[in-house]
Protein backbone atom coordinates (compact mmCIF):
# COMPACT_ATOMS: atom_id res chain seq x y z
CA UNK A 1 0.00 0.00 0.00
CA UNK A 2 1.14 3.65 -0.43
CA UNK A 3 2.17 5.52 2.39
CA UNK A 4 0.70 8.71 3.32
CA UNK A 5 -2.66 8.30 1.35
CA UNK A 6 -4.80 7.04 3.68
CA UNK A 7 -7.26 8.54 6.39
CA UNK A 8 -6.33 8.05 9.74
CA UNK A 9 -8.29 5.48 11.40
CA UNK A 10 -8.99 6.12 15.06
CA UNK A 11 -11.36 5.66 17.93
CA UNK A 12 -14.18 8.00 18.13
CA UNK A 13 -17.19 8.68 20.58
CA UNK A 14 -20.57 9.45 18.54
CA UNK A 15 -23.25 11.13 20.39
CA UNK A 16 -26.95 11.13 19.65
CA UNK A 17 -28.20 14.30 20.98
CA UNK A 18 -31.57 13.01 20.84
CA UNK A 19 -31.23 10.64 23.27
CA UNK A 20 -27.87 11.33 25.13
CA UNK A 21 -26.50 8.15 24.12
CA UNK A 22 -23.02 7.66 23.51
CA UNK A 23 -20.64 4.67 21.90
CA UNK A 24 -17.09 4.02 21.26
CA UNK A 25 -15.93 3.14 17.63
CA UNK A 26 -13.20 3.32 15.16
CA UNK A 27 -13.81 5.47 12.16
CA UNK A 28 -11.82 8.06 9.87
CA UNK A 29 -14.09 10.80 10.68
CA UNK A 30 -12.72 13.52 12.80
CA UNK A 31 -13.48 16.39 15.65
CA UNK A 32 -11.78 19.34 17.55
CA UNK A 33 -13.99 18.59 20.47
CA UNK A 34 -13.51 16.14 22.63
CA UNK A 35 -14.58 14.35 25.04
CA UNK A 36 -13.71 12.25 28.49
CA UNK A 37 -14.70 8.51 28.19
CA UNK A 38 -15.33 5.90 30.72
CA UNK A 39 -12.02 4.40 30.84
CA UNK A 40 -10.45 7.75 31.50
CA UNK A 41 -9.16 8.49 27.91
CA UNK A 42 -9.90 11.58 25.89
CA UNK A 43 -11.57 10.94 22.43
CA UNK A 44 -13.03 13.14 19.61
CA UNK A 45 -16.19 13.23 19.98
CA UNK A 46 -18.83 13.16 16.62
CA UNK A 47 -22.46 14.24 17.21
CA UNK A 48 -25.19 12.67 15.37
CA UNK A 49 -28.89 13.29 15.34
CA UNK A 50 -30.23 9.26 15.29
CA UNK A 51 -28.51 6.15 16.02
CA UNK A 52 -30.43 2.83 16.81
CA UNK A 53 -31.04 4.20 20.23
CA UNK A 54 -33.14 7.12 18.40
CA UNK A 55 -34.87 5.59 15.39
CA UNK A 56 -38.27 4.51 15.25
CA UNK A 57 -37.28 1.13 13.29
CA UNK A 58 -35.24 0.20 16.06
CA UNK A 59 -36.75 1.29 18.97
CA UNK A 60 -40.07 0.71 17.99
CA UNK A 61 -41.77 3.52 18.99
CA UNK A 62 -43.21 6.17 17.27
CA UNK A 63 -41.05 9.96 17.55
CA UNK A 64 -41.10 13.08 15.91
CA UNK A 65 -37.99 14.28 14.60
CA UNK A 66 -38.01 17.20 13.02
CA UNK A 67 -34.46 19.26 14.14
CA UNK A 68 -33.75 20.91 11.04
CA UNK A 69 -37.48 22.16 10.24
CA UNK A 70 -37.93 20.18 7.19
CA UNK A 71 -41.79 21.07 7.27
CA UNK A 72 -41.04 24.61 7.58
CA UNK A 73 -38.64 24.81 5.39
CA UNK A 74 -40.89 22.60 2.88
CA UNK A 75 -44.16 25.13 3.52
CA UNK A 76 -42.09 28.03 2.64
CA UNK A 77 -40.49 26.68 -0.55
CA UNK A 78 -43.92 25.48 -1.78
CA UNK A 79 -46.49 28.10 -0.25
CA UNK A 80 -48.87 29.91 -2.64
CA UNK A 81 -47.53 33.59 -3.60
């Protein structure tokens, strides 16, 4: 393999603000915030808006997520003039 063309691949916390929950991966994505984990380590920290802890196909229940006013922003690209 060629050196120096790769991502760097390293441990990661993402964060579903949703539901405050948290898990510890690998992945190339990357953050300037951080944050403490339970084994005492500091690790960037990614946050999401649904994980399986958050989605209605996993969960099972039924939620309303609507964070980035999609319906508002819908109604005013489509409203009558």
């Amino acid at each position: 393999m060629k050196a120096g063309i790769h991502p760097k691949y390293e441990s990661v916390v993402f964060w579903d603000q949703s539901s405050d929950f948290k898990f510890l991966t690998k992945s190339t994505m990357s953050s300037k915030e951080t944050i403490k984990w339970e084994d005492g380590k500091e690790y960037p920290v990614i946050k999401i808006e649904v994980s399986s802890a958050s989605h209605p196909f996993y969960t099972g229940k039924k939620m309303f997520l609507d964070t980035a006013g999609r319906v508002e922003k819908f109604m005013n690209k489509y409203k009558k003039k």
